[in-house]
Each structure stands twice: as structure tokens, then as C-alpha cells.
Protein backbone atom coordinates (compact mmCIF):
# COMPACT_ATOMS: atom_id res chain seq x y z
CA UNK A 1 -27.83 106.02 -79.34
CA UNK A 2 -30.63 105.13 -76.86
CA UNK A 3 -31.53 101.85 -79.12
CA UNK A 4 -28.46 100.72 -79.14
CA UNK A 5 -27.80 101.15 -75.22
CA UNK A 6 -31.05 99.61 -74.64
CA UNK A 7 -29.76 96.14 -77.45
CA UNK A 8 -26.56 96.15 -75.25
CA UNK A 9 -28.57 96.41 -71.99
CA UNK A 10 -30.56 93.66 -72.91
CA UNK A 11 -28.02 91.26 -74.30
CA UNK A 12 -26.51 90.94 -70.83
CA UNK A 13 -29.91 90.05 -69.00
CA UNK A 14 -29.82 86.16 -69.61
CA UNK A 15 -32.32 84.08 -72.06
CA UNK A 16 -33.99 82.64 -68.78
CA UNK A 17 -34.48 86.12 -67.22
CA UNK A 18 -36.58 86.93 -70.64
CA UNK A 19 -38.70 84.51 -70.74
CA UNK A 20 -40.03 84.82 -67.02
CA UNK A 21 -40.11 88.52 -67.81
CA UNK A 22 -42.12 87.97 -70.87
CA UNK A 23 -44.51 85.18 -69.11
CA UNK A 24 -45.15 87.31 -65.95
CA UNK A 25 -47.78 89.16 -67.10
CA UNK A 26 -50.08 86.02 -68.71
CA UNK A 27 -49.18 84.54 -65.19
CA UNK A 28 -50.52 87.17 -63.00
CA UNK A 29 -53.52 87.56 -65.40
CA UNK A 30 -54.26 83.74 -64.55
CA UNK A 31 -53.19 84.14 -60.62
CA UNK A 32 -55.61 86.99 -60.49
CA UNK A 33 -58.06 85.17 -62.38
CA UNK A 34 -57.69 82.12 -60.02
CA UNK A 35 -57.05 83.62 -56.57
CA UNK A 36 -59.71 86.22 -56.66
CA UNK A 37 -62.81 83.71 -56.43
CA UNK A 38 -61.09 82.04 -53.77
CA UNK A 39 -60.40 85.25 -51.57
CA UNK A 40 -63.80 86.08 -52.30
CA UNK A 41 -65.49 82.54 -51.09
CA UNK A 42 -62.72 82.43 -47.71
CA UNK A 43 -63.95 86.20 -46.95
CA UNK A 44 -68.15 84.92 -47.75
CA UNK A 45 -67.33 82.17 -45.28
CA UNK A 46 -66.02 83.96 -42.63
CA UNK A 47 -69.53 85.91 -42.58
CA UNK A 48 -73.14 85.18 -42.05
CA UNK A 49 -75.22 86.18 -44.72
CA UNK A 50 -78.65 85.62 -45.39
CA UNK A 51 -80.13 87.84 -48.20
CA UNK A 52 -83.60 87.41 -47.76
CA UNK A 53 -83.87 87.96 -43.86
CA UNK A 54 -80.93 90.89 -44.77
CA UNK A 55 -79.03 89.40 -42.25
CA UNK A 56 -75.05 90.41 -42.90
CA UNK A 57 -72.35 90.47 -40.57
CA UNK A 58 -68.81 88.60 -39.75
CA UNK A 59 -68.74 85.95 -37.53
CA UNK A 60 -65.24 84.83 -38.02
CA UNK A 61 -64.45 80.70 -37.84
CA UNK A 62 -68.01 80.15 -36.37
CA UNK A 63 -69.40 78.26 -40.04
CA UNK A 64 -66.60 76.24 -39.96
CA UNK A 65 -67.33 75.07 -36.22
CA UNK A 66 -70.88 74.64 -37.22
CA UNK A 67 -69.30 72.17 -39.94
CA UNK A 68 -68.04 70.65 -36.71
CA UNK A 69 -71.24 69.45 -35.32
CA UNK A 70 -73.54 69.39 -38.75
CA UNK A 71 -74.12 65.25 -39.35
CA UNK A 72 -75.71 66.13 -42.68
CA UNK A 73 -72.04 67.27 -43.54
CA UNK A 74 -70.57 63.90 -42.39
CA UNK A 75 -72.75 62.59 -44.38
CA UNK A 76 -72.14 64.26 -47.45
CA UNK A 77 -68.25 63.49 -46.75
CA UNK A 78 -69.02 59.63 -46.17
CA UNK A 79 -70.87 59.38 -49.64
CA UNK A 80 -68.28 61.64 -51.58
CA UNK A 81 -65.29 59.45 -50.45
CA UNK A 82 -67.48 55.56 -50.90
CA UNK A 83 -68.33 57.49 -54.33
CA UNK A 84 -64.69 58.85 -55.14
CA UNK A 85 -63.01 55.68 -54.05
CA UNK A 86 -65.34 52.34 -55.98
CA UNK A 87 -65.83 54.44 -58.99
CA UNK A 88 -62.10 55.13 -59.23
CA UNK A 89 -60.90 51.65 -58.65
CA UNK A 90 -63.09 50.07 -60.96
CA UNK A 91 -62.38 52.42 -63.63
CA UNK A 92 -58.80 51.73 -63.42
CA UNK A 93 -59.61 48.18 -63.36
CA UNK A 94 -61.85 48.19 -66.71
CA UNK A 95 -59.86 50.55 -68.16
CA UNK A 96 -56.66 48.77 -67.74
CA UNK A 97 -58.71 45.68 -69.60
CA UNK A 98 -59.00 47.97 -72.18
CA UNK A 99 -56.12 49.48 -72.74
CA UNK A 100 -54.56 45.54 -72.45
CA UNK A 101 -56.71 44.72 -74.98
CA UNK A 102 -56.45 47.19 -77.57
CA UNK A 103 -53.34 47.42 -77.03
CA UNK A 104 -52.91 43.49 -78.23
CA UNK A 105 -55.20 44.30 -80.85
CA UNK A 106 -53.05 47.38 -81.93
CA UNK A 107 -54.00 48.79 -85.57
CA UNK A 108 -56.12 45.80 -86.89
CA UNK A 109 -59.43 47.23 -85.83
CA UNK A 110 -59.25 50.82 -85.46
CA UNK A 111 -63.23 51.40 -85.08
CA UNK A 112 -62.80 49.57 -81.61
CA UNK A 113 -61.17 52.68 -80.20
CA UNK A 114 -63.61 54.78 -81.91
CA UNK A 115 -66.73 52.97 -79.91
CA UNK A 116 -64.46 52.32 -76.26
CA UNK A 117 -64.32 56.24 -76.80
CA UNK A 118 -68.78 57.01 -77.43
CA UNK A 119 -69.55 57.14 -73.80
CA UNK A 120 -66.53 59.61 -72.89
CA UNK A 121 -68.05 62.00 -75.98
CA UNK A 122 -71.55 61.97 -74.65
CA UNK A 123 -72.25 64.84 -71.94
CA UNK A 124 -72.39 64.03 -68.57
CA UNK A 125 -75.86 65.80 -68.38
CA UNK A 126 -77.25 63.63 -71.36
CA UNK A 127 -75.09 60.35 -69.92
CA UNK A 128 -77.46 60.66 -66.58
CA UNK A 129 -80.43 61.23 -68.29
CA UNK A 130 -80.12 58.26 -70.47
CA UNK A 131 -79.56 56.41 -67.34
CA UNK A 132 -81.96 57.61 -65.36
CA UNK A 133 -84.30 56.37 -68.42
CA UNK A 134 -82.56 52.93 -68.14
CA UNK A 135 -82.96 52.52 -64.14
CA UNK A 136 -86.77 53.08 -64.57
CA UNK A 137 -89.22 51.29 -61.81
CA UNK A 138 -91.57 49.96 -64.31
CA UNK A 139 -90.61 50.65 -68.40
CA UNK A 140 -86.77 50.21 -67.81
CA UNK A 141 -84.30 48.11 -69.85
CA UNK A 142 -82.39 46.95 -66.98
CA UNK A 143 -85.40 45.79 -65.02
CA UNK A 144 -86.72 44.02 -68.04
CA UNK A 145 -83.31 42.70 -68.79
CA UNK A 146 -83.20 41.32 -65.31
CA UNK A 147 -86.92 40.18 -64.94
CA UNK A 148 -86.56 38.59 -68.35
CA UNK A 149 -83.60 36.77 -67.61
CA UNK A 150 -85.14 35.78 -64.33
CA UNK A 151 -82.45 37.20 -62.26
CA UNK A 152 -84.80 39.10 -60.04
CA UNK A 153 -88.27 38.29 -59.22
CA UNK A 154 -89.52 42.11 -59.17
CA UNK A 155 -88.49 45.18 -60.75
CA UNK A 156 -85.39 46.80 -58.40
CA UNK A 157 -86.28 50.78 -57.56
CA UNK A 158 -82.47 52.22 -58.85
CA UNK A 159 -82.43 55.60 -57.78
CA UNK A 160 -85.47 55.08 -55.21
CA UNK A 161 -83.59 52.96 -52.78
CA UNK A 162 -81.45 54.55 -50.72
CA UNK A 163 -79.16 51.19 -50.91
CA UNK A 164 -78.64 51.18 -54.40
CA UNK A 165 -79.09 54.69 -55.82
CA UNK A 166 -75.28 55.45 -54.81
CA UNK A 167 -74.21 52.40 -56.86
CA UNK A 168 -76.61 53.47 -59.35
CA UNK A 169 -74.67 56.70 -59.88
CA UNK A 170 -71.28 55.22 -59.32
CA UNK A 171 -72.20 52.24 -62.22
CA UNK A 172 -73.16 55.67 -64.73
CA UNK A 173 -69.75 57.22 -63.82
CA UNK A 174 -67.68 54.09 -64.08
CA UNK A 175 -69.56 53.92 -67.35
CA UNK A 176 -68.89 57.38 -68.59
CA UNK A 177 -65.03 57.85 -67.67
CA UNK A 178 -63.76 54.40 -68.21
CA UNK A 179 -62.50 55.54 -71.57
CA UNK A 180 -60.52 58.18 -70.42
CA UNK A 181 -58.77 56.07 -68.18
CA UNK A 182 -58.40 53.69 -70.87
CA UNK A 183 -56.79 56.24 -73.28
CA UNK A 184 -54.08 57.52 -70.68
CA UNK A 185 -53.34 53.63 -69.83
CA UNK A 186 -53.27 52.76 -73.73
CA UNK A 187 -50.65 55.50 -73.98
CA UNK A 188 -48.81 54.29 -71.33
CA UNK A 189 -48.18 50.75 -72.71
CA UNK A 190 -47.49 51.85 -76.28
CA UNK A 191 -44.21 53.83 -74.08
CA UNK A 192 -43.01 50.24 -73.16
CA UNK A 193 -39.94 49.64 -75.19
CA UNK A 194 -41.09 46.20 -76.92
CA UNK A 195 -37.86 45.03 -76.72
CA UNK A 196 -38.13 43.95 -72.86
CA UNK A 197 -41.16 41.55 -73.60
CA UNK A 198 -39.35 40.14 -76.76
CA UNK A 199 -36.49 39.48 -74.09
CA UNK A 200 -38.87 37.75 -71.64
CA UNK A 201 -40.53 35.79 -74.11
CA UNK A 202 -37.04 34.46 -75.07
CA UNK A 203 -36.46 33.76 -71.16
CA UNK A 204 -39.48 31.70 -71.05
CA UNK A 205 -41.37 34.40 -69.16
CA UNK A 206 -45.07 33.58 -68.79
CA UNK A 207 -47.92 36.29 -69.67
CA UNK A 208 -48.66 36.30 -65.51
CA UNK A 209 -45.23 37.01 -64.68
CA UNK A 210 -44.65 39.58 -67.74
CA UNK A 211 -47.33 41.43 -66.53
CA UNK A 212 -46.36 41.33 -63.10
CA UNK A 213 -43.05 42.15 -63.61
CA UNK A 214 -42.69 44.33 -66.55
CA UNK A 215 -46.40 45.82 -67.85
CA UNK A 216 -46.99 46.80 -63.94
CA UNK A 217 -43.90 48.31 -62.75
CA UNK A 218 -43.45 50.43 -66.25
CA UNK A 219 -47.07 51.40 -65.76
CA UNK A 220 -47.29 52.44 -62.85
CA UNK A 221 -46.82 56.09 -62.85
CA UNK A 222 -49.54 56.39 -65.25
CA UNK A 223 -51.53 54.45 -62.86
CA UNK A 224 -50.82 56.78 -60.59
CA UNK A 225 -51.83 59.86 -62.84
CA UNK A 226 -54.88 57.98 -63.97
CA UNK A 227 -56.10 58.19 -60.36
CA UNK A 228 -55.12 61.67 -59.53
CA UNK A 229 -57.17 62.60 -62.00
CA UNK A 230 -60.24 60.77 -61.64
CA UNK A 231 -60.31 61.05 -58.02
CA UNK A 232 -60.27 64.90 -58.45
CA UNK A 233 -62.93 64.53 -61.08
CA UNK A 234 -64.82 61.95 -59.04
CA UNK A 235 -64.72 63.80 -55.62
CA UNK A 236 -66.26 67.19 -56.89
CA UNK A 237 -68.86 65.38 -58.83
CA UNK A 238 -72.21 67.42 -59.25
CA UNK A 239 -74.19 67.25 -62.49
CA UNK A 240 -74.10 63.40 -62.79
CA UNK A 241 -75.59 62.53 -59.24
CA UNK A 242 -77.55 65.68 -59.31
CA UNK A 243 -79.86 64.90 -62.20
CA UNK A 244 -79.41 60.95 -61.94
CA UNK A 245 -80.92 61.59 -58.11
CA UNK A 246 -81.07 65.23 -56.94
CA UNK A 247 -78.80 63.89 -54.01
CA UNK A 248 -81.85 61.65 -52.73
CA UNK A 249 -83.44 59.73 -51.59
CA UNK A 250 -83.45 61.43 -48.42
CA UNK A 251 -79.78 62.17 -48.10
CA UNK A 252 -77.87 59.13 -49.26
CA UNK A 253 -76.34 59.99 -52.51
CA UNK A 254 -76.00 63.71 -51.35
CA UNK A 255 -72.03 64.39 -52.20
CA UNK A 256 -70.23 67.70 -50.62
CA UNK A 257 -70.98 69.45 -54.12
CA UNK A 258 -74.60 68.84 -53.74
CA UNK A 259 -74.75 70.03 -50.18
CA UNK A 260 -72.52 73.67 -51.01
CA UNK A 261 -75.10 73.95 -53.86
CA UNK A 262 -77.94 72.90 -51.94
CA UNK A 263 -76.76 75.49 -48.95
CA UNK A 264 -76.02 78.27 -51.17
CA UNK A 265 -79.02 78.43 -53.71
CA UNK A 266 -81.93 76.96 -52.09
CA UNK A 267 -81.47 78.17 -48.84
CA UNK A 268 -79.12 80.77 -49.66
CA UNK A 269 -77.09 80.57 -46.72
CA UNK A 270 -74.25 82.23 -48.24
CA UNK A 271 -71.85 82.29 -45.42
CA UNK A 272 -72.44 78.45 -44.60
CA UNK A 273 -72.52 77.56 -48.22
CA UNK A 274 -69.40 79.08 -49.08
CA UNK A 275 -67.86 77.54 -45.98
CA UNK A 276 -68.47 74.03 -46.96
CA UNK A 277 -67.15 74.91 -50.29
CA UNK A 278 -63.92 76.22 -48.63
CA UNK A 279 -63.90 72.84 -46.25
CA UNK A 280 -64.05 70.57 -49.99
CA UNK A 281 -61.45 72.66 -51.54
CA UNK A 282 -59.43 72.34 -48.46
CA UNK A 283 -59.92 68.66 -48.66
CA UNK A 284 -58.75 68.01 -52.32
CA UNK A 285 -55.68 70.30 -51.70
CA UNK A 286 -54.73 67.29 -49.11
CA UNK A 287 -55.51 65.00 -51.58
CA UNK A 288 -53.38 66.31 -54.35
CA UNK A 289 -50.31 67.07 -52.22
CA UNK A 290 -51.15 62.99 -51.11
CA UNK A 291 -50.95 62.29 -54.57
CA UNK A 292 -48.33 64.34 -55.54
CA UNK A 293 -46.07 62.92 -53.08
CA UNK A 294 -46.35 59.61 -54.31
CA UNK A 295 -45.66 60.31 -57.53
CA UNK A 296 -42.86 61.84 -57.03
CA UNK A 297 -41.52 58.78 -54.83
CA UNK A 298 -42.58 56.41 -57.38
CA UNK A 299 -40.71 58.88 -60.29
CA UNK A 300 -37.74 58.71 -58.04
CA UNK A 301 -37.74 55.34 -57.48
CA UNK A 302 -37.80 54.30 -61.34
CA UNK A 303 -34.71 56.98 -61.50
């Protein structure tokens, strides 16, 4: 008697009603999951806390106002966005020569895609080493290359010279994610009905103006979701500067990830640290909901 009340009960709670029902509890695992470090480094920042002088009390929005006035963190911002925003546009430029170009090539040569791909597979870790290797003063293959070619008179100092060890790092990124940005833009042109360039062709349509007014357009909400997601990826980029550079010399390829790290376990400011880590998050929330809102204007647009 009870089963069967509890079948009739719950054939008139609607399909829709079941499946939040049944995915609330995976989602509040995950919310939980999520939320609770970020509670956690809002309540840290609102504190000062400095373990080794057993210093720990709340001091409200004072680290953040200290963020204010600290140049180092200007700094750190300057670098992250010159960083976020050449290694993102010329990603998406090689990559869309990529994708343009296998995609002409299509199935003939399948072991090209296999090698574009290498550099994405190796670990970022082992990707800076090996360049770090390559940018060397004195035993380097790029110096030599250079030097040997007659390019440069003497040996350039990569990651020693403040002036170039930011496009050192940003040369080994464009060099390590191109592919990916290759792969979503490949994708995207395969979803171009072929029909609409057999039609220009017939028009008289020139390879200019079919790319300008059909491979563009059609492409460009991938585009757009290429550089969301290299931007993020770019912007709280750690491991590659960090052992191409260690964020010098002095301060000039220091990004915010370096500095939060820096803050919080060399100097174990916890209450600063976690503050600037707050500030970064708070900045790529702006970003995304930037992003977001084009996307959705450029999805609306192309109906």
C-alpha cells in the first residue's frame, strides 16, 4: 500500500523536478568543495597573520588598502596583463595559421596533427626547463643559432635582462599552447557547412574576401572561446615563468601568481598573501563576466 502511494506520489512530480532532485546532492558536494577554499582565503585576508612572529588578529579591509599603495603589486598587475594580452594574441594568430592550414590539408597527412600537437603534450614544468636550456648565456642553441647566422654580434642574456626575459617567457608560452588554440580553431572550421565556399567560389569570390566574409564571421565565436580560455590560463600563469625566471630579474617578469606565492610562502604573510590572491580572483571574475558578455552578444547576433 505504502509503495504504491509513494509510485503515484512520484508520478505527479514532473521529469524536470527529478532530475534537479537527483543532481542536488553531486552539486552541493562540488559547491562545498568550491566555496569553502574561497571563504577560507576572504576570512585569511581580512586578518593579519604572521606565524613565525605569532602575530594573529583581524584587521578588516586594511590588506586590501595596503594593495592600494604597494607598487610591487602594480607591478605584478602591469606584467600579468603585457603577459596575458601578447601571448594570447599571437597564439590566436599562429594558431589560426594552423588550423587554416591543416584544415586545407585535411586527411592527407595525418602525422602533421600528431607533431602541431608535441609541445601541448609536454609539461609545462619540463616545456620551461627545456627552454631555459635553450636561452642559455653561453652553450645555448638560440645564441649559437643567432651568432652563427650573424644576426647578433654577442650572445643575448634571455632570462638575465630584464627587457627580454618577459618575452622570453611569453615566446615559451606562445610555444606551448599554440596547439590548443589550434585544435579548438580546427574544430571550428570543419563546422563550416562547405557548401557556402562552393557557392562563393561559383560567385567568383576571391580567397581574401572568402575569408573575410565567410571563414571570419562563422569563426568567430570560437575565436572568442579560444581567448576566454587562454586569457584565463595565461593570466594565472605560475609554473612556466616561475622556473623559466623565478619572477626575476629583479621584479620584471614577477606576475600576480608569483607575488601571492612569493607573499604567502617565503615571507609567510598569510593575511597579505591571501589578500592579493582574493584581489586576482576578483580580477578574472571581471574578466570572465567581460567575456561572457560578448559572447553572448556575438551568439545573439549570429541568431
Amino acid at each position: 500500500m505504502t509503495a504504491r502511494r509513494s509510485a503515484r506520489e512520484r508520478a505527479t512530480i514532473p521529469d524536470s523536478v527529478w532530475g534537479y532532485l537527483c543532481a542536488a546532492p553531486a552539486v552541493l558536494l562540488l559547491a562545498a568543495l568550491a566555496l569553502g577554499p574561497i571563504i577560507a582565503a576572504i576570512g585569511l585576508s581580512l586578518q593579519r597573520r604572521l606565524p613565525i612572529f605569532g602575530l594573529h588578529e583581524f584587521v578588516g579591509f586594511a590588506n586590501y588598502l595596503r594593495l592600494i599603495e604597494d607598487d610591487r603589486f602594480w607591478s605584478a598587475c602591469r606584467v600579468t596583463l603585457y603577459f596575458t594580452g601578447v601571448s594570447v594574441a599571437a597564439e590566436l594568430a599562429l594558431g589560426l595559421a594552423i588550423a587554416l592550414l591543416l584544415d586545407r590539408i585535411g586527411t592527407r597527412h595525418p602525422w602533421l596533427q600528431a607533431i602541431v600537437l608535441i609541445p601541448w603534450a609536454v609539461p609545462t614544468v619540463v616545456s620551461a626547463r627545456m627552454w631555459d636550456w635553450l636561452y642559455q648565456l653561453d652553450h645555448g642553441l638560440i645564441n649559437y643559432l643567432l651568432t652563427g647566422a650573424a644576426l647578433v654580434r654577442h650572445p643575448v642574456n634571455w632570462v638575465g635582462d630584464p627587457g627580454w626575459a618577459i618575452h622570453a617567457a611569453i615566446a615559451m608560452d606562445v610555444w606551448k599552447a599554440t596547439p590548443f588554440a589550434a585544435l579548438l580553431l580546427l574544430a571550428g572550421l570543419k563546422a563550416i557547412p562547405p557548401d557556402l565556399y562552393r557557392a562563393a567560389r561559383a560567385d567568383g569570390a576571391g580567397a581574401w574576401a572568402i575569408f573575410r566574409r565567410i571563414t571570419l564571421p562563422l569563426l568567430a565565436p570560437t575565436i572568442l572561446i579560444v581567448v576566454v580560455f587562454r586569457s584565463l590560463d595565461a593570466f594565472r600563469v605560475f609554473d612556466a615563468v616561475y622556473v623559466l625566471t623565478g619572477g626575476g630579474p629583479g621584479n620584471s617578469t614577477e606576475t600576480l601568481s608569483i607575488y601571492a606565492y612569493k607573499t604567502l610562502f617565503q615571507t609567510l604573510q598569510f593575511g597579505y598573501g591571501s589578500a592579493l590572491a582574493c584581489a586576482m580572483f576578483g580580477l578574472m571574475l571581471v574578466m570572465i563576466g567581460g567575456y561572457l558578455f560578448l559572447l553572448r552578444r556575438r551568439l545573439r547576433e549570429a541568431g
